[in-house]
N, C-alpha and C. Protein backbone atom coordinates (compact mmCIF):
# COMPACT_ATOMS: atom_id res chain seq x y z
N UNK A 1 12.80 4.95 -6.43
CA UNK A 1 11.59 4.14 -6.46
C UNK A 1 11.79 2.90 -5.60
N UNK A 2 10.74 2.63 -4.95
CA UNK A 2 11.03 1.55 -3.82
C UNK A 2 10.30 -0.21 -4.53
N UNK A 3 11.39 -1.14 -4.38
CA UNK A 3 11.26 -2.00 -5.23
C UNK A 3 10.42 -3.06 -4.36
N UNK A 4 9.17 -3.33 -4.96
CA UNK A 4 7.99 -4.66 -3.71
C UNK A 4 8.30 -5.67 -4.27
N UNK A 5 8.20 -6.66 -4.14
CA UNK A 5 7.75 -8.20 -4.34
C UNK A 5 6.61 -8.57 -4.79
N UNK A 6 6.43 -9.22 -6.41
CA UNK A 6 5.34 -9.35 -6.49
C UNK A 6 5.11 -11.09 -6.85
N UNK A 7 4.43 -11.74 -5.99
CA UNK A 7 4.32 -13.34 -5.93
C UNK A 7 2.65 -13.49 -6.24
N UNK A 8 3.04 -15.03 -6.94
CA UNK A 8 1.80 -15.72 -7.07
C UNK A 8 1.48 -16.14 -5.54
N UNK A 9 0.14 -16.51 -4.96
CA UNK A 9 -0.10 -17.23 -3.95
C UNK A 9 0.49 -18.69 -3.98
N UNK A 10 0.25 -19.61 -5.01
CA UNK A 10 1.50 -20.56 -4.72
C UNK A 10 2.96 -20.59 -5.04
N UNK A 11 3.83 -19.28 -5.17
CA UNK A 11 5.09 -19.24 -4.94
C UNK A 11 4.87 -18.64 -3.23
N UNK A 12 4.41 -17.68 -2.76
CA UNK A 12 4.21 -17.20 -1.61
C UNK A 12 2.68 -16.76 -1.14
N UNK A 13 2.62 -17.94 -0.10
CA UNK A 13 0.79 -17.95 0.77
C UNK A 13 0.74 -16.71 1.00
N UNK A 14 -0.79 -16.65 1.11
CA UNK A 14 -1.33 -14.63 1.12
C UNK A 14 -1.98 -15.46 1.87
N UNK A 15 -2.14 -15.40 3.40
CA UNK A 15 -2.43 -15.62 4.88
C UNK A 15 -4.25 -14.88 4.47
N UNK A 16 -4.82 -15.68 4.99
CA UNK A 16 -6.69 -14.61 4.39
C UNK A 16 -6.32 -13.34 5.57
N UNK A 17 -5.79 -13.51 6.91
CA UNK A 17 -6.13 -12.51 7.77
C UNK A 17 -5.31 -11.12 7.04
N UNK A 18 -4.41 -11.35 6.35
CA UNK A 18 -3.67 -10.38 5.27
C UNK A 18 -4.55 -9.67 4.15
N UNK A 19 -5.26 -10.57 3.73
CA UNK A 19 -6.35 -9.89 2.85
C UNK A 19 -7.36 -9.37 3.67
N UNK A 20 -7.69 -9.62 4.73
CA UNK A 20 -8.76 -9.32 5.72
C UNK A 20 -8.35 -7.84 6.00
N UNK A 21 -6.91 -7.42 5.84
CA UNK A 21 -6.95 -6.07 6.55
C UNK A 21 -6.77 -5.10 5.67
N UNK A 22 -6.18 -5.94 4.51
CA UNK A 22 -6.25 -4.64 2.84
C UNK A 22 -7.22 -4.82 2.21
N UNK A 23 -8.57 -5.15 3.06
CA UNK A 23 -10.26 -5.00 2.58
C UNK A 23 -10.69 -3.84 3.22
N UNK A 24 -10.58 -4.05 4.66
CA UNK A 24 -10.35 -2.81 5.49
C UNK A 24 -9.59 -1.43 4.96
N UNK A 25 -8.42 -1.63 4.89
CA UNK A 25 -7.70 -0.41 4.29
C UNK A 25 -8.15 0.25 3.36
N UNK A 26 -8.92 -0.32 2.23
CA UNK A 26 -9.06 0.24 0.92
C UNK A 26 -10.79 0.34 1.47
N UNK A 27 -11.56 0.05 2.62
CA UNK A 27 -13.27 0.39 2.49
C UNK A 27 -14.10 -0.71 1.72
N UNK A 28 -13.61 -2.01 1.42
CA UNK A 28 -14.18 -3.43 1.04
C UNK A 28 -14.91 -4.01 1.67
N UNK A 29 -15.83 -4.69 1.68
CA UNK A 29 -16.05 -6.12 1.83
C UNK A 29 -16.15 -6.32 3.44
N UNK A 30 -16.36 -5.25 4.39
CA UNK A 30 -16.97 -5.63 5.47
C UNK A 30 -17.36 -6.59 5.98
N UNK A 31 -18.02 -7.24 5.64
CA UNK A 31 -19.00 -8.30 5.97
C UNK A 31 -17.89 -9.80 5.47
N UNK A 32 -17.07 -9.90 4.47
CA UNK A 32 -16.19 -10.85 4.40
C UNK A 32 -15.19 -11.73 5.26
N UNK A 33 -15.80 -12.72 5.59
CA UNK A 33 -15.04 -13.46 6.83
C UNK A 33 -13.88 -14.02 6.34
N UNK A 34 -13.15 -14.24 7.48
CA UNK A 34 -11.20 -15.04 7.28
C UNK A 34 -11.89 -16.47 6.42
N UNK A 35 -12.77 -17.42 6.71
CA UNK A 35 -13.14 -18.64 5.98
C UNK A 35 -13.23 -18.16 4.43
N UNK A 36 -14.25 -17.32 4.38
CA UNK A 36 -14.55 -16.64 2.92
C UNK A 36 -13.17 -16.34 2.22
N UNK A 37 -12.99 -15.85 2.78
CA UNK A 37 -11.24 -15.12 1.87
C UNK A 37 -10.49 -16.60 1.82
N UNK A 38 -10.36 -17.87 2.67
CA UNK A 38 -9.39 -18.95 2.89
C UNK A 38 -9.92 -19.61 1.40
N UNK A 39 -11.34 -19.56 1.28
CA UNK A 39 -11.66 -20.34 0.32
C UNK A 39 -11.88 -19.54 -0.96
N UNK A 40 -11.84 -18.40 -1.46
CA UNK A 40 -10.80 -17.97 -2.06
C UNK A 40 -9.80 -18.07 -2.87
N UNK A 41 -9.21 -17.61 -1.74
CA UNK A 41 -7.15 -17.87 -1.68
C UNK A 41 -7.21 -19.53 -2.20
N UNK A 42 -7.60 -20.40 -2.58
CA UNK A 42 -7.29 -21.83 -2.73
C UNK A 42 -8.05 -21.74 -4.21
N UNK A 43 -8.74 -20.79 -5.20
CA UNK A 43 -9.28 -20.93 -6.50
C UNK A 43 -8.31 -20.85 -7.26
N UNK A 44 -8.51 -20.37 -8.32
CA UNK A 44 -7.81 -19.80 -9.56
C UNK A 44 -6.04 -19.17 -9.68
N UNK A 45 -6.32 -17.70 -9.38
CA UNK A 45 -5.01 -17.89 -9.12
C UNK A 45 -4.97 -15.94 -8.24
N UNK A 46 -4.13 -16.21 -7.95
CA UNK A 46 -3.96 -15.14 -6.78
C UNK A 46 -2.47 -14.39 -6.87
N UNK A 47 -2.44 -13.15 -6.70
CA UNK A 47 -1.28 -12.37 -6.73
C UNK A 47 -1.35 -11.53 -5.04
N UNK A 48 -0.08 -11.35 -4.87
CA UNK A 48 0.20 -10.38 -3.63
C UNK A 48 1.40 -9.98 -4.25
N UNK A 49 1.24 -8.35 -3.56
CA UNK A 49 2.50 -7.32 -3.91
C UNK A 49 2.99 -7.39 -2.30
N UNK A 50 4.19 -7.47 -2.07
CA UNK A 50 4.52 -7.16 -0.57
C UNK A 50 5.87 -5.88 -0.80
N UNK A 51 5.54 -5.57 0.74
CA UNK A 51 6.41 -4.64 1.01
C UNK A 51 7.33 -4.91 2.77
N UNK A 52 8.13 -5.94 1.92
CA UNK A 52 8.69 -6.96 3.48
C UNK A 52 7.82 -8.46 3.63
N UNK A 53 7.18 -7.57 4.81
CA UNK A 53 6.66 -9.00 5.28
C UNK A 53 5.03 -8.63 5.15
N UNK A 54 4.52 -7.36 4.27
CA UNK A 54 3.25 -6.62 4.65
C UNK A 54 2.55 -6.90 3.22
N UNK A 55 1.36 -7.26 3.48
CA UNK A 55 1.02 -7.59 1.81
C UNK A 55 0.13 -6.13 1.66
N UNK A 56 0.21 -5.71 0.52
CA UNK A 56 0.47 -3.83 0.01
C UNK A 56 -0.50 -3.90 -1.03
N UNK A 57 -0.70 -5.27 -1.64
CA UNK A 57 -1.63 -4.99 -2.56
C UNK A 57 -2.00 -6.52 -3.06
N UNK A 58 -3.20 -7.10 -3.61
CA UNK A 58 -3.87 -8.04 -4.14
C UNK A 58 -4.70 -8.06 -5.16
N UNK A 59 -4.77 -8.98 -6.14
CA UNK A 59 -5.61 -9.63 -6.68
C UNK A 59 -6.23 -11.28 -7.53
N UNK A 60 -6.81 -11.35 -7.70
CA UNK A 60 -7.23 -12.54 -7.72
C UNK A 60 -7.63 -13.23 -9.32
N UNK A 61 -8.07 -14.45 -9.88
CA UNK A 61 -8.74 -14.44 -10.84
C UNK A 61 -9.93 -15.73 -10.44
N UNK A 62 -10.76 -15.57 -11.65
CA UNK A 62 -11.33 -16.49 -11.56
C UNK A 62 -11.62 -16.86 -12.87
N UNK A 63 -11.42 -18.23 -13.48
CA UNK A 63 -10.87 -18.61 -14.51
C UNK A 63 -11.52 -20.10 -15.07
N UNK A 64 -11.84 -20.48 -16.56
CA UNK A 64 -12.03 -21.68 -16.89
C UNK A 64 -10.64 -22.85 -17.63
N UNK A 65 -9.62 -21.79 -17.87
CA UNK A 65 -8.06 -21.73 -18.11
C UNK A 65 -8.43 -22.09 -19.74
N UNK A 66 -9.02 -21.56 -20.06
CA UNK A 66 -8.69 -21.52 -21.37
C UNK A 66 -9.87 -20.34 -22.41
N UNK A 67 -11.01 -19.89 -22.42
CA UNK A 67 -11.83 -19.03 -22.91
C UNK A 67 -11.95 -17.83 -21.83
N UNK A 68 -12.50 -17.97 -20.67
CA UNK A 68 -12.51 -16.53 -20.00
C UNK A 68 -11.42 -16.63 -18.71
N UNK A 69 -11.74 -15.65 -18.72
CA UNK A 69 -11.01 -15.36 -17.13
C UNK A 69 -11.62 -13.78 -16.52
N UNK A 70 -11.60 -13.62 -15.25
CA UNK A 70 -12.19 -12.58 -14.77
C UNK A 70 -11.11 -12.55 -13.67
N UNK A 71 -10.76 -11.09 -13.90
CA UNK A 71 -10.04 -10.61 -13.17
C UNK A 71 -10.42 -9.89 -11.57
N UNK A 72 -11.09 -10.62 -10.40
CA UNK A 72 -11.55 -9.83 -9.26
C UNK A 72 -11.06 -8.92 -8.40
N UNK A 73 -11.41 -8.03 -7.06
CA UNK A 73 -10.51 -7.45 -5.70
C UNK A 73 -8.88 -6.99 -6.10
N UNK A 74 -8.57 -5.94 -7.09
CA UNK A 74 -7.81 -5.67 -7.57
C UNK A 74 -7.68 -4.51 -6.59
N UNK A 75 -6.66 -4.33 -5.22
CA UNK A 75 -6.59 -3.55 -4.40
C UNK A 75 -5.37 -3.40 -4.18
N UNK A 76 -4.91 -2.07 -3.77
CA UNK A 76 -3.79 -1.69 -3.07
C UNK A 76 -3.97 -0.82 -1.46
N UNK A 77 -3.15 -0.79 -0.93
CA UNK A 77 -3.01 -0.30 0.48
C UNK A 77 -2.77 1.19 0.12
N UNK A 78 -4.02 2.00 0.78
CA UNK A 78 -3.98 3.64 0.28
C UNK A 78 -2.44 4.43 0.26
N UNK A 79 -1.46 3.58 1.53
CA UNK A 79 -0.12 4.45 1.52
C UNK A 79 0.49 3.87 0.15
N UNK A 80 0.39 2.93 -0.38
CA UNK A 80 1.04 2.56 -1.75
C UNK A 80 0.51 2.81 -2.89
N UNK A 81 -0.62 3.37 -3.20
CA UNK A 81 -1.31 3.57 -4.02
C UNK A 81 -0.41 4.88 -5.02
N UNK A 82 -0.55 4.95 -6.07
CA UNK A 82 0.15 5.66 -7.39
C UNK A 82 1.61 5.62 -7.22
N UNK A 83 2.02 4.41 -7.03
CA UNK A 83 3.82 4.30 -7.13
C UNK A 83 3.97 2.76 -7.77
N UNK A 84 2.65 2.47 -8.70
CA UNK A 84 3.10 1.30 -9.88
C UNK A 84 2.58 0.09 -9.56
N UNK A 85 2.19 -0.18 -7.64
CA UNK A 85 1.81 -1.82 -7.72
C UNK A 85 0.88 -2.18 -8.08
N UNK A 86 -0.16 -1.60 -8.54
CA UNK A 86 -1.09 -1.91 -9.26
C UNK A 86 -1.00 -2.63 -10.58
N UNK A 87 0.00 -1.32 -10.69
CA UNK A 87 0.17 -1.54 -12.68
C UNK A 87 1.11 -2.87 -12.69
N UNK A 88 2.27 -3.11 -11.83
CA UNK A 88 2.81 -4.42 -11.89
C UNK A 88 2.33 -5.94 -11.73
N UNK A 89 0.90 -5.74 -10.71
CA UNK A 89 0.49 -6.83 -10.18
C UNK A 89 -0.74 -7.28 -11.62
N UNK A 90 -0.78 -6.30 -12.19
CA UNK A 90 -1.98 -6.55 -13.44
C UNK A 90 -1.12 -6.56 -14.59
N UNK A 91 0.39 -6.28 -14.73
CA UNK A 91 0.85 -6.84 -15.38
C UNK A 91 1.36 -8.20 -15.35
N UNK A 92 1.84 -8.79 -13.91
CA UNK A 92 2.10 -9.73 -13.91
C UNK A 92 0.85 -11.02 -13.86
N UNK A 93 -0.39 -10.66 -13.86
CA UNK A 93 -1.41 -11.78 -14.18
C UNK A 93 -1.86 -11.62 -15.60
N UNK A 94 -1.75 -10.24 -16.21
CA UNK A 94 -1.92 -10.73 -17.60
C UNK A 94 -1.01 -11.58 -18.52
N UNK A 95 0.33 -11.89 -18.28
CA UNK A 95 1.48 -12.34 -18.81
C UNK A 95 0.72 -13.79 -18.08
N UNK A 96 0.56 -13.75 -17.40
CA UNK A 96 -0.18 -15.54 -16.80
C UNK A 96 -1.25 -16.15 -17.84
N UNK A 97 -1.90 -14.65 -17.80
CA UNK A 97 -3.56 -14.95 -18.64
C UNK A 97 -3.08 -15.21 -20.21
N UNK A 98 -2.17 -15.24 -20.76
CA UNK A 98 -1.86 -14.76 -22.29
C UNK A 98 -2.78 -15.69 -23.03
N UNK A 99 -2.97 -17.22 -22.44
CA UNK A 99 -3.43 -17.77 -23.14
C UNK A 99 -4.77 -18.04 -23.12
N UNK A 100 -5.20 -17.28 -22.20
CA UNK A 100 -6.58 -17.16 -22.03
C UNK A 100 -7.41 -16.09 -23.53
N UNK A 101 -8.62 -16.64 -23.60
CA UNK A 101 -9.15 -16.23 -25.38
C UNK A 101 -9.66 -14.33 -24.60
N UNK A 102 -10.59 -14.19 -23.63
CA UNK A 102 -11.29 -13.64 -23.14
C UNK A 102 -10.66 -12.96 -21.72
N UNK A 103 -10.62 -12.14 -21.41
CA UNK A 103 -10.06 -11.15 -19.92
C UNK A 103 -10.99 -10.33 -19.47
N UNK A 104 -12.18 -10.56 -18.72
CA UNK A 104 -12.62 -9.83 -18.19
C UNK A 104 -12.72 -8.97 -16.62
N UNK A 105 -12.84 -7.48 -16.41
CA UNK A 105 -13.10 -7.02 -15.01
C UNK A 105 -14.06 -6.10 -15.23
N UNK A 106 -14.56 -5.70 -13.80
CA UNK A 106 -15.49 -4.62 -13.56
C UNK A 106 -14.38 -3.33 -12.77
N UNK A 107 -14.67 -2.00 -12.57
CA UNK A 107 -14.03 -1.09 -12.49
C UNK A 107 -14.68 0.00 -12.12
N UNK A 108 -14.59 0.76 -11.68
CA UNK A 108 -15.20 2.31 -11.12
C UNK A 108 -14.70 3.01 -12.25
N UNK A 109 -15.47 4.27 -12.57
CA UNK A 109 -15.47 4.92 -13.90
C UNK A 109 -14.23 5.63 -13.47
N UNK A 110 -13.43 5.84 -12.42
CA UNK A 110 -12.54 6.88 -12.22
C UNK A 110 -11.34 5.63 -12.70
N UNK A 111 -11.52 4.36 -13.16
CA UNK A 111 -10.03 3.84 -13.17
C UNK A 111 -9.93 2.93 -14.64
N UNK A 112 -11.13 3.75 -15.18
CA UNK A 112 -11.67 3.08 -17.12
C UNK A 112 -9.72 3.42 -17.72
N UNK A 113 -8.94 4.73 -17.51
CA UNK A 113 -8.20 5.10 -17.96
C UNK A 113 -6.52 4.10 -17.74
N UNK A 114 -7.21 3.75 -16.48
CA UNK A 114 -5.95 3.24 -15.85
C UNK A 114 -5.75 1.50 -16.23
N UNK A 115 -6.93 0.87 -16.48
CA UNK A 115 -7.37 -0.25 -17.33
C UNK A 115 -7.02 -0.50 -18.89
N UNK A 116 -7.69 0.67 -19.38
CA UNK A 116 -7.25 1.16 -20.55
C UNK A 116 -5.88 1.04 -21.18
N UNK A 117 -5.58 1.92 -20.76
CA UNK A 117 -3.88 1.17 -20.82
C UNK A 117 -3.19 -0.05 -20.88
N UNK A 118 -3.56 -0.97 -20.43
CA UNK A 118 -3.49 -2.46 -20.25
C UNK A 118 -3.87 -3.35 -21.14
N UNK A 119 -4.53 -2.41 -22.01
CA UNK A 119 -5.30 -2.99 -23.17
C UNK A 119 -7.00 -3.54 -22.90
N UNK A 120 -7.72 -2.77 -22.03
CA UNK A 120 -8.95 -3.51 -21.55
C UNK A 120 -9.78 -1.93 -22.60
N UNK A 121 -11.03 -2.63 -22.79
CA UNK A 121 -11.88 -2.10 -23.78
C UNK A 121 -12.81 -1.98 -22.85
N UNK A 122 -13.64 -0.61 -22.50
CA UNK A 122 -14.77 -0.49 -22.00
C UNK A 122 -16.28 -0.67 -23.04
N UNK A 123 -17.38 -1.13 -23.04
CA UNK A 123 -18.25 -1.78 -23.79
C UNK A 123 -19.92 -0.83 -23.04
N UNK A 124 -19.84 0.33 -23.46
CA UNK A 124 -21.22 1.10 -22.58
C UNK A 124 -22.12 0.57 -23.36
N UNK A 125 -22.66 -0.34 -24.04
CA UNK A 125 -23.53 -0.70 -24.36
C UNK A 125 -23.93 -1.95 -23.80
N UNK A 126 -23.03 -2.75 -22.75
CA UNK A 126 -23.52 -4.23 -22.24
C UNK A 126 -23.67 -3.47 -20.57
N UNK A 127 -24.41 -4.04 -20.10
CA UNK A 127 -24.98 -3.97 -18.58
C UNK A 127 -24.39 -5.27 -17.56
N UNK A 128 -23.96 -4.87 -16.39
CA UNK A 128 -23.43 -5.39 -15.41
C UNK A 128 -24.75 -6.23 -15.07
N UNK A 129 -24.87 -7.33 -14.53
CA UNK A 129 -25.77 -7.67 -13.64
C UNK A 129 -25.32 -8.72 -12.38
N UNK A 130 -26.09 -8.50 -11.48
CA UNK A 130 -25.81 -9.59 -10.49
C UNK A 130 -27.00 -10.56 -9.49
N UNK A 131 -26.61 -10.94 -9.27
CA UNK A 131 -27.76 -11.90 -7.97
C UNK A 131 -26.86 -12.31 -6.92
N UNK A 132 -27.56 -12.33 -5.95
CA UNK A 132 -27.06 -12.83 -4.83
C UNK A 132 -27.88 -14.40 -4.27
N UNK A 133 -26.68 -14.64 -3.89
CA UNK A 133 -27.18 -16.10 -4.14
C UNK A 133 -28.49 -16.33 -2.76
N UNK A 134 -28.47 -15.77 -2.37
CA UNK A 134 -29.81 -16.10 -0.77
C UNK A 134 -30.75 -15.15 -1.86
N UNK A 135 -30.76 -14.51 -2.82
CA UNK A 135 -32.40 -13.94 -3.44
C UNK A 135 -33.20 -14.80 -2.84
N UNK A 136 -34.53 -14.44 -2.94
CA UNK A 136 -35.84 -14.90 -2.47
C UNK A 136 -36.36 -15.93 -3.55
N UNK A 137 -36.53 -15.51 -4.68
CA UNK A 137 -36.69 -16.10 -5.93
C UNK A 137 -35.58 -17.45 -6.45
N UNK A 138 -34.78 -17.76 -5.84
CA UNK A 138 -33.88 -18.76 -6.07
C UNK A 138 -34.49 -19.61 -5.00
N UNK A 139 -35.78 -19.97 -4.20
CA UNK A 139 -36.02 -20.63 -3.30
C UNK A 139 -37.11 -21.31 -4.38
N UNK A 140 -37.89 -20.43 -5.10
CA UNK A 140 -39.35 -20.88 -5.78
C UNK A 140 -38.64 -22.11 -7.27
């Protein structure tokens, strides 16, 4: 088994043009500019898995540090994908989160199982919603 590195962004900077290309890799966020990702990378708190000098996998939180936290962009690089960095990099922010009351993420139904495990509870009775912040109706 091949052993990665897994760092907070302030033990080791995750460069945005690094996240810029394991958005790409995994079919993300197109439209997401290097500024967007910089400002970002400077919130809550941030994980990178590396493999050398190559960042292999990311994710992020976004957090009030004490009732919720939301776990975002939980990605790996397709050649690393099912050899654990996932499962390490979401282990190593839940051991961060412990003291957080609340842990929330969103997920594709193909990875409810792989969450699951982690101790996350799927809830089919509450509904996702979103807005985007340029809506039309946020002008009136």
């Amino acid at each position: 088994m091949t052993l990665f590195d897994f760092t907070f962004h302030h033990e080791r900077p995750i460069e945005p043009e690094m996240v810029r290309k394991l958005y790409d890799a995994v079919g993300w966020w197109p439209e997401r500019e290097e500024q967007e990702i910089a400002a970002v990378l400077s919130g809550d708190l941030a994980i990178g898995a590396w493999d050398g000098e190559r960042l292999i996998g990311f994710a992020r939180v976004i957090s009030d540090h004490r009732l919720h936290a939301y776990i975002d962009d939980v990605m790996v690089h397709p050649d690393y994908q099912r050899q654990g960095v996932g499962r390490q990099m979401l282990t190593k922010l839940l051991a961060a989160l412990q003291h957080i009351e609340t842990i929330t993420l969103f997920c594709q139904p193909e990875l409810r199982e792989f969450y699951r495990q982690s101790g996350f509870r799927a809830f089919p009775s509450q509904v996702v919603m979103h807005q985007k912040g340029n809506d039309d109706h946020r002008s009136q």
